[in-house]
N, C-alpha and C. Protein backbone atom coordinates (compact mmCIF):
# COMPACT_ATOMS: atom_id res chain seq x y z
N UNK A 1 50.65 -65.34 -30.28
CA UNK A 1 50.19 -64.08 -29.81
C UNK A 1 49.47 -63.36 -30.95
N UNK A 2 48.06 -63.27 -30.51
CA UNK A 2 47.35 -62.24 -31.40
C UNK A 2 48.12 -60.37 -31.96
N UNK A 3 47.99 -60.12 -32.84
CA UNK A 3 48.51 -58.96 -33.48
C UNK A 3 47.02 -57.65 -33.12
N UNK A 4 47.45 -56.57 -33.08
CA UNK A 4 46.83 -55.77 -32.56
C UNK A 4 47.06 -54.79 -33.98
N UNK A 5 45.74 -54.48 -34.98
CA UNK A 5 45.67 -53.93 -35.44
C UNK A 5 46.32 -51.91 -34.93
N UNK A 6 47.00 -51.20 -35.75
CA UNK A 6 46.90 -49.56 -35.02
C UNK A 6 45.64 -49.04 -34.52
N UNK A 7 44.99 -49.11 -35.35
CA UNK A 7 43.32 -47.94 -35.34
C UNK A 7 42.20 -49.14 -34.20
N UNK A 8 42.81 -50.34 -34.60
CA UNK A 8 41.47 -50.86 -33.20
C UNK A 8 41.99 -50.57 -32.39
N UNK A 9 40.98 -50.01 -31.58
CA UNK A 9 41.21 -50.31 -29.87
C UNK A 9 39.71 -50.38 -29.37
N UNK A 10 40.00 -50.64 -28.35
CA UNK A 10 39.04 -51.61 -27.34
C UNK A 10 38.16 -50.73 -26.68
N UNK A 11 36.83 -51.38 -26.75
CA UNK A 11 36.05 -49.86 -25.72
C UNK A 11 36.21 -49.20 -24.85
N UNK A 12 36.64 -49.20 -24.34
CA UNK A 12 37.48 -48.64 -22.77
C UNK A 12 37.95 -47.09 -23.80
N UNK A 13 38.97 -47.68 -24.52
CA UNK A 13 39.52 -46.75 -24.97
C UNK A 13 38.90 -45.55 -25.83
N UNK A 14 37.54 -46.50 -26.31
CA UNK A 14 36.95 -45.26 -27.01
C UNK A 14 36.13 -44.48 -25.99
N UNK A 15 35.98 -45.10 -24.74
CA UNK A 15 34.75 -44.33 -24.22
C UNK A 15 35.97 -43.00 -23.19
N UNK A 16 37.28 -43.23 -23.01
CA UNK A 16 38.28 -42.38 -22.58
C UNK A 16 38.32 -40.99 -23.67
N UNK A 17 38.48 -41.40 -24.72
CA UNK A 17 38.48 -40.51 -25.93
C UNK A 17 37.13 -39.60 -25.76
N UNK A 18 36.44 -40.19 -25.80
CA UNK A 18 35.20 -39.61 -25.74
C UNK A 18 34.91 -38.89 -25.06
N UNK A 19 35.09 -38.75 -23.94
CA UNK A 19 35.08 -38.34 -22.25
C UNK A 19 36.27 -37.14 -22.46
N UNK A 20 37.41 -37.04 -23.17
CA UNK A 20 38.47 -36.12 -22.98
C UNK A 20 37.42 -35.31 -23.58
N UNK A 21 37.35 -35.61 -24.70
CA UNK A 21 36.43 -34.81 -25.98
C UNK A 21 35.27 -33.81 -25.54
N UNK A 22 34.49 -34.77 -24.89
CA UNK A 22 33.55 -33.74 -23.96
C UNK A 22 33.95 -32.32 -22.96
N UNK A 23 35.61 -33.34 -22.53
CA UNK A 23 35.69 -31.98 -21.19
C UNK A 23 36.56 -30.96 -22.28
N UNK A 24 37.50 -31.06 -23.17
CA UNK A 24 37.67 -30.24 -23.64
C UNK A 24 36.47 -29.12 -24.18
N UNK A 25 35.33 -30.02 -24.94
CA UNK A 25 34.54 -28.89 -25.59
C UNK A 25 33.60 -28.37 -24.53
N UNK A 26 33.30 -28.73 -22.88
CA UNK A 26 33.28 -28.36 -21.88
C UNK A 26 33.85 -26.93 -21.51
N UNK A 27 35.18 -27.49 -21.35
CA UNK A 27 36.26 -26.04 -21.40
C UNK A 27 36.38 -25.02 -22.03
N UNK A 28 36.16 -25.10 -23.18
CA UNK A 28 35.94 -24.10 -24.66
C UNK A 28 34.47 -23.23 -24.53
N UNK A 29 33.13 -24.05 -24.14
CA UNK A 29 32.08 -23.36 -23.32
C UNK A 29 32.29 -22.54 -22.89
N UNK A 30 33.04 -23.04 -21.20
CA UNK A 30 33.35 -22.11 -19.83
C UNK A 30 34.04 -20.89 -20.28
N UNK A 31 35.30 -21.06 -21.47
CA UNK A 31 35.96 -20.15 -21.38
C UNK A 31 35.28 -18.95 -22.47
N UNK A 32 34.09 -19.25 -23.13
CA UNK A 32 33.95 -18.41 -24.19
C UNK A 32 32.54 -17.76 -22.93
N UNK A 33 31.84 -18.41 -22.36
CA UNK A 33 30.72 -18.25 -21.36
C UNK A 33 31.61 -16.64 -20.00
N UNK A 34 32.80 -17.18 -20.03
CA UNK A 34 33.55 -16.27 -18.84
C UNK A 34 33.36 -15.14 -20.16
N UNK A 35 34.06 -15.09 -21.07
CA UNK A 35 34.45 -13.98 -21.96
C UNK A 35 33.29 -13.05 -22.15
N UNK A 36 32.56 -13.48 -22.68
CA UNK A 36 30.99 -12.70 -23.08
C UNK A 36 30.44 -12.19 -21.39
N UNK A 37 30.72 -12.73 -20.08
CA UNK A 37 30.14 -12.12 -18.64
C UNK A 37 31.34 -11.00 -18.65
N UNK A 38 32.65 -10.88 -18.82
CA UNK A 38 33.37 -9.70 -18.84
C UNK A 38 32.98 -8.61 -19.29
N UNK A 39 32.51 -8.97 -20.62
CA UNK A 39 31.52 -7.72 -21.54
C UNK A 39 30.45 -6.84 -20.64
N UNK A 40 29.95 -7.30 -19.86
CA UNK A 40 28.66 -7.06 -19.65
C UNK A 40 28.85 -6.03 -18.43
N UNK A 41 28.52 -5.26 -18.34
CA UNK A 41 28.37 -3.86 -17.13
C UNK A 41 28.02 -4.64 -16.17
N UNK A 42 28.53 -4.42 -14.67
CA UNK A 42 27.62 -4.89 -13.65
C UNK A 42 26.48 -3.85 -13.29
N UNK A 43 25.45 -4.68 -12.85
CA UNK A 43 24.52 -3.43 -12.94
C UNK A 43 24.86 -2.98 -11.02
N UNK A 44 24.04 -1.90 -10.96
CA UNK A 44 24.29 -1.28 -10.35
C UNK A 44 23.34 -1.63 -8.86
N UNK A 45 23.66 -1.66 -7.46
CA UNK A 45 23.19 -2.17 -6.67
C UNK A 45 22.55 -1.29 -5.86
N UNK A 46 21.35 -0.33 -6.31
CA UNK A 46 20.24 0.13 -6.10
C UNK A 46 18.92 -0.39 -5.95
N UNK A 47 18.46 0.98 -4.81
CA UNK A 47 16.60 0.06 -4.92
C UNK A 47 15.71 0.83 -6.07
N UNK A 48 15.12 -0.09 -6.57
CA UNK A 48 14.62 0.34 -7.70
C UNK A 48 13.45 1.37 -7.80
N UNK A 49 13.76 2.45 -7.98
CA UNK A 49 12.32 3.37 -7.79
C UNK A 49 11.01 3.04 -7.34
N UNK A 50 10.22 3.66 -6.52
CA UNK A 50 8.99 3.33 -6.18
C UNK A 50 8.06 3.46 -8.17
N UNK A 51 6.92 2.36 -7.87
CA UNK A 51 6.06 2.53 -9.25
C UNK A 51 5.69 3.96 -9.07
N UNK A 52 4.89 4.49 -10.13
CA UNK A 52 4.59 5.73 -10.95
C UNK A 52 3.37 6.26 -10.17
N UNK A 53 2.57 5.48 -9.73
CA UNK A 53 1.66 5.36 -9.12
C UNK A 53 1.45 5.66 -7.64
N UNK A 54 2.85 5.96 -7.01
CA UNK A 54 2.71 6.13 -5.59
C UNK A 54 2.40 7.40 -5.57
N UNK A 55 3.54 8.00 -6.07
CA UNK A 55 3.34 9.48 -5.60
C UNK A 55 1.59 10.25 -5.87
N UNK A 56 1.29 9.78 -6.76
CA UNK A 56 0.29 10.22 -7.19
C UNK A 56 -0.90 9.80 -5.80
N UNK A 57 -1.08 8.80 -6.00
CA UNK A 57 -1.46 8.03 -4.33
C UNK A 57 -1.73 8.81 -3.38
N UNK A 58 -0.40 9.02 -2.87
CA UNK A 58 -0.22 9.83 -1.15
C UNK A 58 -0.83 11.21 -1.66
N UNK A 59 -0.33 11.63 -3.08
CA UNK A 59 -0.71 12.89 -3.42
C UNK A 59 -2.56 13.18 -2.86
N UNK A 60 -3.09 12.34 -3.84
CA UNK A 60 -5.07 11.69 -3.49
C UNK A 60 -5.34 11.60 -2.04
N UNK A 61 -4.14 10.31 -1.19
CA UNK A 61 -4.62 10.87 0.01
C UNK A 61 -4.77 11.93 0.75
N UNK A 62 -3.16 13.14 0.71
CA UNK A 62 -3.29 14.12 1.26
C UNK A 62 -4.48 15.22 0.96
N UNK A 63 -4.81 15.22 -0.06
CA UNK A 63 -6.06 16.23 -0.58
C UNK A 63 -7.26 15.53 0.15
N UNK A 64 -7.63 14.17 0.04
CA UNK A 64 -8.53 13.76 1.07
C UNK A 64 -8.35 14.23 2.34
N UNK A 65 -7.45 13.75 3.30
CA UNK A 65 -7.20 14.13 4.44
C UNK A 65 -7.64 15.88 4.85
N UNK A 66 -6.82 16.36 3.82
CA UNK A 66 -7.31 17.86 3.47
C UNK A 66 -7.97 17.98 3.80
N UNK A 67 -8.93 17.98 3.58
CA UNK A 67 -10.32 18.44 3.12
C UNK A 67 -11.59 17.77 4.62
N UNK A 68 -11.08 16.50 4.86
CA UNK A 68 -11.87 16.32 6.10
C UNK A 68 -11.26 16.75 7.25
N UNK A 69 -10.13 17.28 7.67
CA UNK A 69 -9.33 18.30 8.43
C UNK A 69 -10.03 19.27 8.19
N UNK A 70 -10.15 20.47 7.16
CA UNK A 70 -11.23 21.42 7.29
C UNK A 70 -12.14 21.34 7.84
N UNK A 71 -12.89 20.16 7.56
CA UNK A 71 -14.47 20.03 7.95
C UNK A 71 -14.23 19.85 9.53
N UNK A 72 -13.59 19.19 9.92
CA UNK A 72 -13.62 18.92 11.57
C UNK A 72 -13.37 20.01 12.01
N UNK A 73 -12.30 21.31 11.64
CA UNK A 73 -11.90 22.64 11.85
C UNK A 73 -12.89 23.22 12.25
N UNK A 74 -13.60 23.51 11.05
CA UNK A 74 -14.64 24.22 11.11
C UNK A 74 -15.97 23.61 12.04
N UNK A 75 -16.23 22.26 11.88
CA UNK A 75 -17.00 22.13 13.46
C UNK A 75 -16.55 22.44 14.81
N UNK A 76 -15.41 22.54 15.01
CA UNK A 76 -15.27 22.94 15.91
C UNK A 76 -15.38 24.51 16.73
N UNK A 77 -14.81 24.91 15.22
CA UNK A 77 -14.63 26.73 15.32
C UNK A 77 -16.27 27.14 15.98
N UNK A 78 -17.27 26.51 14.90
CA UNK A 78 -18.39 26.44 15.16
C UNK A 78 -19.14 26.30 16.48
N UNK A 79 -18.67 24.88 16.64
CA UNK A 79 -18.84 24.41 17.98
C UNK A 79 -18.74 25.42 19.45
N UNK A 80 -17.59 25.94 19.22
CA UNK A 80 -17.34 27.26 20.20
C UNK A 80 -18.03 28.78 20.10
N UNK A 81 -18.49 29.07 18.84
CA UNK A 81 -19.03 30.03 18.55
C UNK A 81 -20.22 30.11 19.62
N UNK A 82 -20.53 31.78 20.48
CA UNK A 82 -21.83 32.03 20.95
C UNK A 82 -23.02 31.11 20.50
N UNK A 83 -24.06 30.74 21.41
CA UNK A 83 -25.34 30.37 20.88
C UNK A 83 -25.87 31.49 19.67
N UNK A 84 -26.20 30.33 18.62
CA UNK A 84 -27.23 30.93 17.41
C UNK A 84 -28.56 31.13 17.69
N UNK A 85 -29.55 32.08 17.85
CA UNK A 85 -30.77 31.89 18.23
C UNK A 85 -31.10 31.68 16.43
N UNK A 86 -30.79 31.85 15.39
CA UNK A 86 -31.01 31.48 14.38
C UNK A 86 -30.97 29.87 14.11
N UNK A 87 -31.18 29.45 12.80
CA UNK A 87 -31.01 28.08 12.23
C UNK A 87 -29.03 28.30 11.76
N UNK A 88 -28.93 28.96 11.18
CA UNK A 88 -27.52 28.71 10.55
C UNK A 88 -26.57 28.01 11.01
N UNK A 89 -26.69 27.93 12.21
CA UNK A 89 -25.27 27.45 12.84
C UNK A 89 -25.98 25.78 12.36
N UNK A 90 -26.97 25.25 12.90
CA UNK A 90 -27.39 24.21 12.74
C UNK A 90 -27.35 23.59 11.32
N UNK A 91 -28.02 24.33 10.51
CA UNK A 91 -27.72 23.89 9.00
C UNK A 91 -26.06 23.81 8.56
N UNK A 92 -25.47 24.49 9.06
CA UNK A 92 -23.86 24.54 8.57
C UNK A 92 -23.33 23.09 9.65
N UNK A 93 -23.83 22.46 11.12
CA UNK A 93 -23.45 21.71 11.02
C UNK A 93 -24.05 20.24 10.48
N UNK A 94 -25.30 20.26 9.66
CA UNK A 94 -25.81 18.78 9.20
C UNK A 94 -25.01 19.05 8.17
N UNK A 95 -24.59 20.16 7.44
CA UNK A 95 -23.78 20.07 5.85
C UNK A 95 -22.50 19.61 5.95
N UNK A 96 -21.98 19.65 7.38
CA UNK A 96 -20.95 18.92 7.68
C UNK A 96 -20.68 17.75 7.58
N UNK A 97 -21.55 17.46 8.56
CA UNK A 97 -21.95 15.94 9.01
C UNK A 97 -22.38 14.97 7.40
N UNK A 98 -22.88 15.77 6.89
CA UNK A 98 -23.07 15.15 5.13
C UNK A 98 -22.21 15.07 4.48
N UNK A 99 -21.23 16.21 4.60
CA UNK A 99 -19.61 16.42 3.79
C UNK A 99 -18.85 14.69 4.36
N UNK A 100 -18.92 14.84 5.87
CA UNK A 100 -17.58 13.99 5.97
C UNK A 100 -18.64 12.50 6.27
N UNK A 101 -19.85 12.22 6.14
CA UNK A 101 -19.90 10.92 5.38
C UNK A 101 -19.69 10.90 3.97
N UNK A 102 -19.37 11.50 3.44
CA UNK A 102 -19.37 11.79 2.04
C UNK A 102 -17.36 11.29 1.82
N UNK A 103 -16.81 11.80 3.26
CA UNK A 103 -15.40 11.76 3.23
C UNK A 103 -15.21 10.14 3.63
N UNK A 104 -15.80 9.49 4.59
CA UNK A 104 -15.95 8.27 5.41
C UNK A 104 -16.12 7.64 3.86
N UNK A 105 -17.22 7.41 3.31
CA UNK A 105 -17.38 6.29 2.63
C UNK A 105 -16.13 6.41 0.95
N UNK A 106 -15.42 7.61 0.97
CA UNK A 106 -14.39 8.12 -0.14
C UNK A 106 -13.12 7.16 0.35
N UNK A 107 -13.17 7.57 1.99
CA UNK A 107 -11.71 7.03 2.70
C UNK A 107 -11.68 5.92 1.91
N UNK A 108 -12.69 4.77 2.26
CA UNK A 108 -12.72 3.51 2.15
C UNK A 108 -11.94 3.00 0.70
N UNK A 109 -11.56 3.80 -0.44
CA UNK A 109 -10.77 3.69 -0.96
C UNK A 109 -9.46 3.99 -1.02
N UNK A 110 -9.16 4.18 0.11
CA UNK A 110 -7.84 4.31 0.48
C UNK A 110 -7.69 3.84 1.64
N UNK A 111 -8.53 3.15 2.63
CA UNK A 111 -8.09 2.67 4.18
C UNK A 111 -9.29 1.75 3.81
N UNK A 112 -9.19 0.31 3.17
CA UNK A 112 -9.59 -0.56 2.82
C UNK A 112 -10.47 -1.61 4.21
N UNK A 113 -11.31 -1.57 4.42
CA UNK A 113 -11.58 -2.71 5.84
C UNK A 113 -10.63 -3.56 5.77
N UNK A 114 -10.29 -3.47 7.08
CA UNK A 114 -9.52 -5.29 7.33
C UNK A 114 -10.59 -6.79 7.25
N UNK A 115 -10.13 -7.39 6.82
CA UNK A 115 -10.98 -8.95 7.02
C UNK A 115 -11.39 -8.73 8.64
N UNK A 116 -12.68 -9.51 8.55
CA UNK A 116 -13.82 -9.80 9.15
C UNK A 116 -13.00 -10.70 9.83
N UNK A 117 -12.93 -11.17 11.40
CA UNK A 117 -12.89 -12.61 11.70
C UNK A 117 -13.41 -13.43 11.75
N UNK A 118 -14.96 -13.45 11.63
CA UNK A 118 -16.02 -13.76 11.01
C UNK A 118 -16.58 -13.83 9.46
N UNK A 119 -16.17 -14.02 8.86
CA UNK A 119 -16.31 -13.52 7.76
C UNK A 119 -17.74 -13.90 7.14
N UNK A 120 -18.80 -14.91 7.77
CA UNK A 120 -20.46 -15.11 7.63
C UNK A 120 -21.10 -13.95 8.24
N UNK A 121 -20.21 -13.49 9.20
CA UNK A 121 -21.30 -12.05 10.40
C UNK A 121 -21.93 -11.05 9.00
N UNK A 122 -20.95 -10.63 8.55
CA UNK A 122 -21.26 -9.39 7.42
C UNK A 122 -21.11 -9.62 5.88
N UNK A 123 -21.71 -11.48 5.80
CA UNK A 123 -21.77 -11.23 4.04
C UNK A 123 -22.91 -10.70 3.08
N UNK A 124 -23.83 -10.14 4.29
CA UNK A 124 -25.07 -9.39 3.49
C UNK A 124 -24.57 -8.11 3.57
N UNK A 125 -23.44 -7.47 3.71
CA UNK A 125 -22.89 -6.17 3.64
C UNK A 125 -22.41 -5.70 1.93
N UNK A 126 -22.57 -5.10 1.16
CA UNK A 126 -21.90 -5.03 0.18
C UNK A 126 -20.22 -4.81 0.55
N UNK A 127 -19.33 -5.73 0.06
CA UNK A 127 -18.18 -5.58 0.08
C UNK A 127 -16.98 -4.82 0.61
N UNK A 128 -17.39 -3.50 0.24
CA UNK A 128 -16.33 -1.95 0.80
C UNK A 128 -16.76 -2.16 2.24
N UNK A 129 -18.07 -2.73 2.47
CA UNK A 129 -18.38 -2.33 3.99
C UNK A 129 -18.34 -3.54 5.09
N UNK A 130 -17.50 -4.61 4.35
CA UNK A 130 -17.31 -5.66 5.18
C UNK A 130 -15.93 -5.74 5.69
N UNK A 131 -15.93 -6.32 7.44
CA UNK A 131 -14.58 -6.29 7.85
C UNK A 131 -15.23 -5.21 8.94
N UNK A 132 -13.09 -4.89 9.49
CA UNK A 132 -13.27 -3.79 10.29
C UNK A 132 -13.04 -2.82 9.85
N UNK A 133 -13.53 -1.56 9.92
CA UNK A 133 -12.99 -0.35 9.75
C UNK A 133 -11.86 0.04 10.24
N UNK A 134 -11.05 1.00 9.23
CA UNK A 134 -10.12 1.50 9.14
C UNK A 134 -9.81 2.44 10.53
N UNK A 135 -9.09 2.60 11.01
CA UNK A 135 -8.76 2.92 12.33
C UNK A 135 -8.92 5.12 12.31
N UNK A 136 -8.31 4.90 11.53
CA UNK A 136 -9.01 6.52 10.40
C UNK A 136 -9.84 6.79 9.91
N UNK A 137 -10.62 6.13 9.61
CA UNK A 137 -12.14 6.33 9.18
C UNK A 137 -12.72 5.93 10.77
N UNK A 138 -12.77 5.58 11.08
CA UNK A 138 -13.27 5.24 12.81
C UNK A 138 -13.40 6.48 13.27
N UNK A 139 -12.54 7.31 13.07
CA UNK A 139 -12.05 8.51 14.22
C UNK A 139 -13.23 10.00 13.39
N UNK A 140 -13.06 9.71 12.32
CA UNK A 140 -14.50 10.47 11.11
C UNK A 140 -15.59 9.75 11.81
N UNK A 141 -15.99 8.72 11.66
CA UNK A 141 -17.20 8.38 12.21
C UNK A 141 -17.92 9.08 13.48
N UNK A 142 -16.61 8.71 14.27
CA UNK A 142 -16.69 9.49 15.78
C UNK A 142 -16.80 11.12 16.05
N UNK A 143 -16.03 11.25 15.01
CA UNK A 143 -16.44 12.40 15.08
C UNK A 143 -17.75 13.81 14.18
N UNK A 144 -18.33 12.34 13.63
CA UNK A 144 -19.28 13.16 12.90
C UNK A 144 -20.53 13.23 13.82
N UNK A 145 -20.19 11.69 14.52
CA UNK A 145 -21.39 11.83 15.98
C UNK A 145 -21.35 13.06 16.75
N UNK A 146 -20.01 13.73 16.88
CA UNK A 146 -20.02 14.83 18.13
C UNK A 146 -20.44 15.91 17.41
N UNK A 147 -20.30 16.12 16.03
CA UNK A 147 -20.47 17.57 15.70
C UNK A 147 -21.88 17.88 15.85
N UNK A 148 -22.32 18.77 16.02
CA UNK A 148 -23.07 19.63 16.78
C UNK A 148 -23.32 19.71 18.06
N UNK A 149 -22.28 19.31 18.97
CA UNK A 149 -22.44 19.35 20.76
C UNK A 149 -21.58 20.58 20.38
N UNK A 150 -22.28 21.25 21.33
CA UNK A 150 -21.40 22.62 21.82
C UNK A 150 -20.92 23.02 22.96
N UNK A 151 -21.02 21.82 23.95
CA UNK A 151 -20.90 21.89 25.64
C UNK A 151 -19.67 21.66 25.77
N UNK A 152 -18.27 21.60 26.44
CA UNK A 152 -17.29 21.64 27.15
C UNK A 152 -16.53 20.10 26.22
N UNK A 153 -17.56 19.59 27.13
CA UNK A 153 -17.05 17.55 26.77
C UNK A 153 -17.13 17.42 25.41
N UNK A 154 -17.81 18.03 24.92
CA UNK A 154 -18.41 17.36 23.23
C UNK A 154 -17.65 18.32 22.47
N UNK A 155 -16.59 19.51 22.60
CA UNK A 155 -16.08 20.03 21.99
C UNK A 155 -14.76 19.67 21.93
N UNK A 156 -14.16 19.32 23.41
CA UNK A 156 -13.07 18.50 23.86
C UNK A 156 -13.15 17.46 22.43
N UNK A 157 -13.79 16.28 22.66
CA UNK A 157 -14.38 15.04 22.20
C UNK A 157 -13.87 15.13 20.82
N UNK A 158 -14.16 15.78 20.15
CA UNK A 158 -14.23 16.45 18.54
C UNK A 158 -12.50 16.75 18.43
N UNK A 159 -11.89 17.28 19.25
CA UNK A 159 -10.53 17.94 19.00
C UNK A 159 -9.82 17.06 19.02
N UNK A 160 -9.93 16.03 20.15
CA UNK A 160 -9.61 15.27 20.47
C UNK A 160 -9.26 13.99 19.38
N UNK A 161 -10.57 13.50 18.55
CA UNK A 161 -10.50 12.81 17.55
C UNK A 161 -10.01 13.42 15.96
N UNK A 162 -10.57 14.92 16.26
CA UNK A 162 -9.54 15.40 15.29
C UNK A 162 -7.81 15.01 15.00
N UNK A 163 -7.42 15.42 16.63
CA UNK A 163 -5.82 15.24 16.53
C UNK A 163 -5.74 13.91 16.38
N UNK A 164 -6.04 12.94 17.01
CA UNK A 164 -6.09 11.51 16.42
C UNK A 164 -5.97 11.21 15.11
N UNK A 165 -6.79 11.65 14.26
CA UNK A 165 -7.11 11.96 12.55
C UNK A 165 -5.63 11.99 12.15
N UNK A 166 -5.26 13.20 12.54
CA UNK A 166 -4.49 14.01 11.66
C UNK A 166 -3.12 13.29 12.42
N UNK A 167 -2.76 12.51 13.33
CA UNK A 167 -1.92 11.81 13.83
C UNK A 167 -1.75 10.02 13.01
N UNK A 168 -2.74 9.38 12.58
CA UNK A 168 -2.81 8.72 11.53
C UNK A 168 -2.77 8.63 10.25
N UNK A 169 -2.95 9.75 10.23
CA UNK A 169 -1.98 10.44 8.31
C UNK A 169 -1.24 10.82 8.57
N UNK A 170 -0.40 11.21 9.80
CA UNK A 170 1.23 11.87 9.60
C UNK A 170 1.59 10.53 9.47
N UNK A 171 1.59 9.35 10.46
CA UNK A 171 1.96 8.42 10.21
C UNK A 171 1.94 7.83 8.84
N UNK A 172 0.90 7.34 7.84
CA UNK A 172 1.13 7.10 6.72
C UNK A 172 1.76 8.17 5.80
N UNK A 173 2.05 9.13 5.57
CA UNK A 173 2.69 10.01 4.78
C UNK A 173 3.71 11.12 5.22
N UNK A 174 4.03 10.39 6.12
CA UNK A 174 5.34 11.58 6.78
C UNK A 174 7.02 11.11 6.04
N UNK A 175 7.37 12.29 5.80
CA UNK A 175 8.13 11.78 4.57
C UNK A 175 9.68 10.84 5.35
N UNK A 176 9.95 11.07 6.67
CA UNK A 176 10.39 10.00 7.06
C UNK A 176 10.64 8.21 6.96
N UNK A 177 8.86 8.19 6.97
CA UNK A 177 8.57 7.00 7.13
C UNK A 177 7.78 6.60 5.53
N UNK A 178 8.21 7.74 4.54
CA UNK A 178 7.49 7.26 3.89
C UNK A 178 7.84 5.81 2.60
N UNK A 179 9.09 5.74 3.18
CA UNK A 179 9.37 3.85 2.18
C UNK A 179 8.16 3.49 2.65
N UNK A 180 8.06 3.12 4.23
CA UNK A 180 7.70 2.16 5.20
C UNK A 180 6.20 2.13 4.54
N UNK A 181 5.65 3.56 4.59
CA UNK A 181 4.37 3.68 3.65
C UNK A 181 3.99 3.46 3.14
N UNK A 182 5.15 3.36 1.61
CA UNK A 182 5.09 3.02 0.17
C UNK A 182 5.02 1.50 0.25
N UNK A 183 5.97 0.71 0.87
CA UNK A 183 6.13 -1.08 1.49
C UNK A 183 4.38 -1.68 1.74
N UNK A 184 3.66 -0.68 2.69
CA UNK A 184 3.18 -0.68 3.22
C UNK A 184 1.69 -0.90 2.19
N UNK A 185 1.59 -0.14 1.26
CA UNK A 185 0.94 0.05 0.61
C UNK A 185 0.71 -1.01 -0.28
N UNK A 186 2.33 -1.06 -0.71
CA UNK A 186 2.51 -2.16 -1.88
C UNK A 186 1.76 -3.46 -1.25
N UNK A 187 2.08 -3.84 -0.11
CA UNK A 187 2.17 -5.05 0.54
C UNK A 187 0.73 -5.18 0.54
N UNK A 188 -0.10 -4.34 0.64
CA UNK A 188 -1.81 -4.15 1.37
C UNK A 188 -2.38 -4.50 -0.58
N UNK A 189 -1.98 -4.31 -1.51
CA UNK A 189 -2.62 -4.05 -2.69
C UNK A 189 -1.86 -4.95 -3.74
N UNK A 190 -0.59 -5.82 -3.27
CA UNK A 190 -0.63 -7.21 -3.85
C UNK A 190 -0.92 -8.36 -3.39
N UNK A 191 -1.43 -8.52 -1.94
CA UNK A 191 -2.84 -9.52 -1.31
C UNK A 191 -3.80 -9.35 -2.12
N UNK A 192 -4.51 -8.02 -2.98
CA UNK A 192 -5.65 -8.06 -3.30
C UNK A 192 -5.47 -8.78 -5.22
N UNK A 193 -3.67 -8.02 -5.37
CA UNK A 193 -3.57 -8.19 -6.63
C UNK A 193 -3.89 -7.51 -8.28
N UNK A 194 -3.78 -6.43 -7.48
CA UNK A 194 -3.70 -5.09 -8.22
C UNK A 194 -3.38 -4.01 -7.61
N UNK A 195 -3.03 -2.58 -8.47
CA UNK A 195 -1.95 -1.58 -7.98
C UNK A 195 -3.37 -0.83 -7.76
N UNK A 196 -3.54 0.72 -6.46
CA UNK A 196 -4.59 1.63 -6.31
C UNK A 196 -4.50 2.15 -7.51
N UNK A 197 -6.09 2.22 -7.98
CA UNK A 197 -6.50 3.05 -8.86
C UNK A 197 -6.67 2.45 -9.97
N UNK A 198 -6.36 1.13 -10.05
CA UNK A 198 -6.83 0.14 -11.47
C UNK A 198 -8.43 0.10 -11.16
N UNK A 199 -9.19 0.01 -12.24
CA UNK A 199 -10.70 -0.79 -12.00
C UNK A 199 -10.26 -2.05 -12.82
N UNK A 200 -11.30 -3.19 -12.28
CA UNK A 200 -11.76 -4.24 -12.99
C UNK A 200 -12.63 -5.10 -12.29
């Protein structure tokens, strides 16, 4: 019978050794890995502030909106006023009609065209003006056509698309709905891949 040295042993045995060795310094990991996650605060399970940039945003839109709300106001006020046998009434409404294309083609930085479904129909358009129009800028359009009717229908017509107007900005900025807004926004301006109000 062969004699069995103490210290040899047979591979088996070293690769057992080896293997304990691992899960112990395994274990010593886990348990120093648990220790250092105890340390640590859980953070806190909030939604994380809207960017810096919103408020400021809705702020830009509402002063837009503003301001072409006046102008439709005042065509209308107009609109109802006695016949002018003068020019004034007339000149006060083409300065209108100049103001809120002036407002129409401003919107467009803030009520962006939707894609074209076509998108060959309008590539001789410069860019801002390709697609569909904004469903809010639509209702400016429409109503820059009516201003200067002063008859029954064409004053209706005007009020009419006014309240429309001003029923599509409560919707985007009514402070209810305004996450849905802010979501809304975000969602519309990381398709393009930048935040409103960057140039490049």
């Amino acid at each position: 019978m062969a004699e069995t040295h103490p210290l040899r042993l047979d591979p088996v045995a070293w690769i057992a050794i080896a293997s304990a060795c691992i899960a112990v310094l395994a274990a010593l990991l886990a348990v120093q890995a648990a220790v250092r996650l105890t340390r640590i605060p859980p953070l806190p399970l909030q939604v994380p502030p809207a960017p810096a940039w919103v408020g400021p945003y809705f702020d830009s839109v509402l002063r837009w909106a503003d301001h072409a709300c006046r102008e439709l106001a005042l065509a209308i006020h107009l609109a109802e006023l006695p016949p002018d046998p003068g020019r004034d009434r007339q000149l006060k409404f083409s300065e209108i009609r100049a103001s809120l294309a002036h407002l129409i083609d401003t919107g467009r930085w803030y009520f962006p065209n939707a894609s074209a479904p076509n998108p060959q129909m309008d590539r001789d358009h410069p860019p801002a003006y390709r697609g569909q129009r904004h469903p809010a800028l639509d209702l400016l359009v429409a109503a820059r056509e009516l201003i200067g009717k002063t008859d029954p229908i064409g004053v209706a017509a005007l009020v009419r698309a006014k309240s429309e107007f001003v029923s599509h900005i409560q919707i985007l900025v009514n402070p209810r709905q305004r996450e849905e807004g802010i979501a809304s926004v975000l969602q519309r301006f990381a398709a393009v891949g930048e935040e409103p109000g960057q140039l490049g």
